[in-house]
C-alpha atoms as a PDB file:
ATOM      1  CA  UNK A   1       6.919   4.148 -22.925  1.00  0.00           C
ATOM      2  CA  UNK A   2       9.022   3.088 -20.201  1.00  0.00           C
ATOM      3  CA  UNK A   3      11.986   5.102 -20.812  1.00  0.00           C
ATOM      4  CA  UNK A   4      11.566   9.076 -20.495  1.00  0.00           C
ATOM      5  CA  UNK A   5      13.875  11.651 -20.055  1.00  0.00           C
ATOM      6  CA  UNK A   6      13.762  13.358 -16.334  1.00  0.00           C
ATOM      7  CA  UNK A   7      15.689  16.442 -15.334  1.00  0.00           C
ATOM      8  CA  UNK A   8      17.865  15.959 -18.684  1.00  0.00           C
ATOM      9  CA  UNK A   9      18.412  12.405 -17.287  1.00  0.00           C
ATOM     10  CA  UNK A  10      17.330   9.445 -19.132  1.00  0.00           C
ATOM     11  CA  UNK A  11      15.559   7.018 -16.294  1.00  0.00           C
ATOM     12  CA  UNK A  12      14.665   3.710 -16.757  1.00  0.00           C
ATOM     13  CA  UNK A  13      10.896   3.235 -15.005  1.00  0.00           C
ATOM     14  CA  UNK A  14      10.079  -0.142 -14.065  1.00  0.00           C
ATOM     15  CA  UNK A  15       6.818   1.062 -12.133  1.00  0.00           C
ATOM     16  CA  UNK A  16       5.302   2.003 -15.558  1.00  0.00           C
ATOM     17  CA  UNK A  17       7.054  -0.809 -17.322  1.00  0.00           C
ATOM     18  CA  UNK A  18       5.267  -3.349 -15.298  1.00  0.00           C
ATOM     19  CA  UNK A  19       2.055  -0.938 -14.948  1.00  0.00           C
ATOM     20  CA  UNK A  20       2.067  -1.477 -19.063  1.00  0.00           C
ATOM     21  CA  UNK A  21       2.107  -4.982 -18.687  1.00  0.00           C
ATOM     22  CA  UNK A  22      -0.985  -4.918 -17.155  1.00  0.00           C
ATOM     23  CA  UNK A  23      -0.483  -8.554 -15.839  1.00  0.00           C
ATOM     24  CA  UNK A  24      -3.189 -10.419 -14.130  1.00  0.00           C
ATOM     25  CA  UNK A  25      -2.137 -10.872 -10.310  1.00  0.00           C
ATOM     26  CA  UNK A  26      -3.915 -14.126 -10.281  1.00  0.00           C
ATOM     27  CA  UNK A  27      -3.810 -17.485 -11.343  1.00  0.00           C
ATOM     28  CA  UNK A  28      -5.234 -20.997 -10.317  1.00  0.00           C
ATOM     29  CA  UNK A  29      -7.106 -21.746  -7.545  1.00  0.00           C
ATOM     30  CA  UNK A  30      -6.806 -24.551  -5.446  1.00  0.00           C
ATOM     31  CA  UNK A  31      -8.737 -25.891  -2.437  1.00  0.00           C
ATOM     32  CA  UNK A  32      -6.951 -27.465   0.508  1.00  0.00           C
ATOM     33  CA  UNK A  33      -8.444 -28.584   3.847  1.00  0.00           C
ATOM     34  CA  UNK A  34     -11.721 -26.838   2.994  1.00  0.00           C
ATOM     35  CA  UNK A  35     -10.336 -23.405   2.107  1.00  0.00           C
ATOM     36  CA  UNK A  36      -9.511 -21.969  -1.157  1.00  0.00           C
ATOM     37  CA  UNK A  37      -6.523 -20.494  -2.301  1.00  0.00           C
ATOM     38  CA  UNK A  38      -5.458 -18.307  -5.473  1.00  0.00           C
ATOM     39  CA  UNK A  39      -2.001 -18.405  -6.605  1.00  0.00           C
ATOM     40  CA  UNK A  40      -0.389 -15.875  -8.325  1.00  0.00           C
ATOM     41  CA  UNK A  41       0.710 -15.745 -11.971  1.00  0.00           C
ATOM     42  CA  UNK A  42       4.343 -15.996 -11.013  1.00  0.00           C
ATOM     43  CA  UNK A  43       6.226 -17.047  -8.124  1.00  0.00           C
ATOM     44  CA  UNK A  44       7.020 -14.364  -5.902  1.00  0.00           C
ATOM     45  CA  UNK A  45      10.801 -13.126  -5.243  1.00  0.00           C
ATOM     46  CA  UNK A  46      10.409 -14.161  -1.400  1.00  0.00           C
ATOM     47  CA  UNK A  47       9.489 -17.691  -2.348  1.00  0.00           C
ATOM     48  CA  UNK A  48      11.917 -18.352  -4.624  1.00  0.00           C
ATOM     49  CA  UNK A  49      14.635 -16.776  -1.858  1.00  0.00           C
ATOM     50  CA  UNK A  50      12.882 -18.337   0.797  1.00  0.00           C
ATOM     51  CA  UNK A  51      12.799 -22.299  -1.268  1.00  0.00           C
ATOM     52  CA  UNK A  52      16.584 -21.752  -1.482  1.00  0.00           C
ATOM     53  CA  UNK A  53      16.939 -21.283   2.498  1.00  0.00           C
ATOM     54  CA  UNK A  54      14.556 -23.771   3.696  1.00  0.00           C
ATOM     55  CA  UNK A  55      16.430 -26.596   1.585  1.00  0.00           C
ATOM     56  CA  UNK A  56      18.923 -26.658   4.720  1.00  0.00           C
ATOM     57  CA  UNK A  57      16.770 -25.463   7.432  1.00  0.00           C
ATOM     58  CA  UNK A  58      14.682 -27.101  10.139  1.00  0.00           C
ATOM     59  CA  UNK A  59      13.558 -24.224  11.221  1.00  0.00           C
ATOM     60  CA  UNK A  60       9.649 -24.594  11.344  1.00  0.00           C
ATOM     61  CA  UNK A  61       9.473 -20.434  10.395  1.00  0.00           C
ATOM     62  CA  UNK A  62      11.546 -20.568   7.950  1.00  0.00           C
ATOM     63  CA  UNK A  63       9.021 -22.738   6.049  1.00  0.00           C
ATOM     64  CA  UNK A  64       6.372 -20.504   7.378  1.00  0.00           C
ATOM     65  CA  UNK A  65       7.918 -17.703   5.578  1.00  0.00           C
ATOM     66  CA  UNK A  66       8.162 -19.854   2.360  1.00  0.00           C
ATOM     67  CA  UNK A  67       3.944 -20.693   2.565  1.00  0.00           C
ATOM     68  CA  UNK A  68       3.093 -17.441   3.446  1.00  0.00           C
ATOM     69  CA  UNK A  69       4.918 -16.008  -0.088  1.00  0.00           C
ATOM     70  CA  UNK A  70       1.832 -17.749  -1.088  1.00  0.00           C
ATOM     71  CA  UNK A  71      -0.917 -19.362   1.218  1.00  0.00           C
ATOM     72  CA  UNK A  72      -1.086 -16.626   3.901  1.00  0.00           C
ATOM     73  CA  UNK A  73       0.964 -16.350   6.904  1.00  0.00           C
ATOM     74  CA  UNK A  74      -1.415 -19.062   9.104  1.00  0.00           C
ATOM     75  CA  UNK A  75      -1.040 -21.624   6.397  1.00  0.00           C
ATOM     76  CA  UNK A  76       1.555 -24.107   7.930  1.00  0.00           C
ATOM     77  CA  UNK A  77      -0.026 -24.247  11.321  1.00  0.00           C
ATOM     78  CA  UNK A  78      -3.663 -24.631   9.784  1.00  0.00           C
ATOM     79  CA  UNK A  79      -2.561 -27.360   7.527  1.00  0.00           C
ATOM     80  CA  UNK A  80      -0.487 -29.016  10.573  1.00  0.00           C
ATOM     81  CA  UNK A  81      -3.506 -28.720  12.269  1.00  0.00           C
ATOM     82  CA  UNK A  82      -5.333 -30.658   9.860  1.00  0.00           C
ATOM     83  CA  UNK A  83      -2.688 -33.928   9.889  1.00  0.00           C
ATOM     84  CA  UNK A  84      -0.785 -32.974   6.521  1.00  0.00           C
ATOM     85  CA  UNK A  85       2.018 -34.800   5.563  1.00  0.00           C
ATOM     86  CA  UNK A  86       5.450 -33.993   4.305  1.00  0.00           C
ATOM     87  CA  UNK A  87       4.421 -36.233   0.898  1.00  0.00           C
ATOM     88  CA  UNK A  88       1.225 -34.125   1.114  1.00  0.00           C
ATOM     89  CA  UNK A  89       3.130 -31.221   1.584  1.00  0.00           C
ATOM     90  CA  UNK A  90       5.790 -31.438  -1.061  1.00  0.00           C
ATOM     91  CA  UNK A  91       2.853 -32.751  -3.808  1.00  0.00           C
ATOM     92  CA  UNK A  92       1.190 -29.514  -2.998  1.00  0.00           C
ATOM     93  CA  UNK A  93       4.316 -27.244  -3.683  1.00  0.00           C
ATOM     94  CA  UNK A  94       5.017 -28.791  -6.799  1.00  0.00           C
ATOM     95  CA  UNK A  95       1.671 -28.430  -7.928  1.00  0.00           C
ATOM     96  CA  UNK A  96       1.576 -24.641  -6.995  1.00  0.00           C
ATOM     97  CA  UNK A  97       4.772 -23.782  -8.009  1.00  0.00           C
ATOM     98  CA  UNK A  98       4.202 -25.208 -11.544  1.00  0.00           C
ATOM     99  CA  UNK A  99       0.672 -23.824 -11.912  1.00  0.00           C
ATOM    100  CA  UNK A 100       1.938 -20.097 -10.651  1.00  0.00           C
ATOM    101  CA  UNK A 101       4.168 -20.216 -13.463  1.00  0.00           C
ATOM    102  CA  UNK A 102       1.941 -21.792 -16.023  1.00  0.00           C
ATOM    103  CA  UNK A 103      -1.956 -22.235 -14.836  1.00  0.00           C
ATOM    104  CA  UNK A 104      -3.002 -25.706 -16.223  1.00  0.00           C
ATOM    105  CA  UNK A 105       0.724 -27.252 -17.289  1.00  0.00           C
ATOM    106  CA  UNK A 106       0.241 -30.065 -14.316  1.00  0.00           C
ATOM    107  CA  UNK A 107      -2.556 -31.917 -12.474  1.00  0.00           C
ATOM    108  CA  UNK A 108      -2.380 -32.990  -8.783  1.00  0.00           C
ATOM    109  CA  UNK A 109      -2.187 -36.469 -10.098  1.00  0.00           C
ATOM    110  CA  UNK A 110       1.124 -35.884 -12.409  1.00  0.00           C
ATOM    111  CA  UNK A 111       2.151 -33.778  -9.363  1.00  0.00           C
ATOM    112  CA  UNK A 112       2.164 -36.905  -7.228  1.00  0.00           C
ATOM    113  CA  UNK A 113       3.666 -38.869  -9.872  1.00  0.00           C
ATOM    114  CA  UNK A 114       6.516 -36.490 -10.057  1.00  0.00           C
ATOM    115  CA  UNK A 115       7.101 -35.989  -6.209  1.00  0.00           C
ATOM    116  CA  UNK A 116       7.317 -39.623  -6.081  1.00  0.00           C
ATOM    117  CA  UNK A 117       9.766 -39.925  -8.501  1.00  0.00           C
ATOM    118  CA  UNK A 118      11.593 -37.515  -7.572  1.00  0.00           C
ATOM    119  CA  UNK A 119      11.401 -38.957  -4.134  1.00  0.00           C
ATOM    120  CA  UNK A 120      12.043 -42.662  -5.690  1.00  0.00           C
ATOM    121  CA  UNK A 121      15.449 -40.956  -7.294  1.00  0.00           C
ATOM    122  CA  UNK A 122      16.873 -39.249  -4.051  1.00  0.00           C
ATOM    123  CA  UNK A 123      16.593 -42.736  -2.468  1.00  0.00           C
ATOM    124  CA  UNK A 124      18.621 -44.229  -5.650  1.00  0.00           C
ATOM    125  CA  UNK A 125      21.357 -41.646  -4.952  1.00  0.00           C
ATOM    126  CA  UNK A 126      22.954 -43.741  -2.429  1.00  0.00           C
ATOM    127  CA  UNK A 127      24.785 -45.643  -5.394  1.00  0.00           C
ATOM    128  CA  UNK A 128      26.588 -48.648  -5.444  1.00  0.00           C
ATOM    129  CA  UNK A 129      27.967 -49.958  -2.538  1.00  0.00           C
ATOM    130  CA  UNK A 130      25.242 -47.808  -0.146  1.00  0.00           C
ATOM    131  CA  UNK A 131      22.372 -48.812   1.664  1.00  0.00           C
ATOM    132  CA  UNK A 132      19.434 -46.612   0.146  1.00  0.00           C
ATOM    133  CA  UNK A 133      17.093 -45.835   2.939  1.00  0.00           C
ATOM    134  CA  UNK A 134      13.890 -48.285   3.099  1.00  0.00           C
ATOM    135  CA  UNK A 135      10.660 -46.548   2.699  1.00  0.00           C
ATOM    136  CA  UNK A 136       8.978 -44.247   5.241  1.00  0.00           C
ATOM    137  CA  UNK A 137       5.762 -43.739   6.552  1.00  0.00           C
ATOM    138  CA  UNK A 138       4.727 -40.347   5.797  1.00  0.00           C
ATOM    139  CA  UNK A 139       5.012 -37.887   8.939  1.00  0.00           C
ATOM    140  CA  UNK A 140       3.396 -35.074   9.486  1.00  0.00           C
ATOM    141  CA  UNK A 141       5.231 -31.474   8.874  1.00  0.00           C
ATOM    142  CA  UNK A 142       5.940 -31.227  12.533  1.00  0.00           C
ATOM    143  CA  UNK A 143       7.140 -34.311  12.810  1.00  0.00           C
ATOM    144  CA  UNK A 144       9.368 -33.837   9.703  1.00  0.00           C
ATOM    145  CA  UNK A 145      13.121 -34.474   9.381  1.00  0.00           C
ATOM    146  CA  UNK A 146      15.747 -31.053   8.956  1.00  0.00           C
ATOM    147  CA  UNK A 147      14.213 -31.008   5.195  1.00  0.00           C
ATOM    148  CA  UNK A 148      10.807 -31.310   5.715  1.00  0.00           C
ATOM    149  CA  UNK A 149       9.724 -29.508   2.511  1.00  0.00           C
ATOM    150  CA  UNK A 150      12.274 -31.697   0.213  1.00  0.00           C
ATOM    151  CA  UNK A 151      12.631 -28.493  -1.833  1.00  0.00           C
ATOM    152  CA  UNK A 152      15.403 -29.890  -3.541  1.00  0.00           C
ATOM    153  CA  UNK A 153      13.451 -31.989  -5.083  1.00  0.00           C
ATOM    154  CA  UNK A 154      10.837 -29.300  -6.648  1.00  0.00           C
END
């Protein structure tokens, strides 16, 4: 039990709470770029912080910080290195994001469906009465605009 009483004080103890819960620490697996990487069974606090700041950043470490939660710290210069794009990019977070929370619920191909309908709807936002913007050619992460991650749209 995770309650127990301590110096006549009751103390909740999350450290053998979770310890209880004996949850695996590691999830799917996907290969990007020639190098494996294992996800883990739920999103970490610091990339569910960090997916809030980057939303209206440009600041190329701020989405470091957010890939390093959980690809490693070298991840967005290796896969800059490598010619991704900010479509490839954003497919790639949806799909990890989803699978960390549920291992299985999506495949890359539904995750490109979905980025590009979420991306199709952002462009629809303009309304009546506004131009929507025509359709890019997809850029590379460095080149990428002040949201380069789209993480509103995840």
């Amino acid at each position: 039990m995770s309650d127990r009483i301590t110096n006549g004080e009751n103390v909740a103890d999350f450290d053998a709470f979770f310890a209880e819960q004996n949850e695996p620490r590691f999830g799917a697996t996907l290969r990007l770029f020639g190098r494996e990487y294992v996800l883990p069974t739920s999103l970490p606090l610091l990339f569910t912080l960090q997916m809030e700041r980057v939303q209206n950043s440009s600041d190329a470490d701020d989405i470091r910080r957010l890939l390093a939660s959980l690809f490693g710290p070298m991840a967005l210069d290796e896969w800059a290195e490598h010619g991704m794009t900010d479509r490839q990019l954003g497919v790639v977070l949806l799909w990890s994001a989803a699978n960390a929370r549920e291992p299985g619920c999506i495949s890359i191909a539904e995750a490109v469906e979905l980025y590009d309908e979420q991306e199709a709807g952002k462009q629809e936002e303009g309304g009546e009465g506004k131009r929507t913007r025509p359709p890019r050619r997809s850029r590379t992460v460095l080149e990428s605009c002040p949201d380069p991650l789209g993480c509103g749209r995840i």
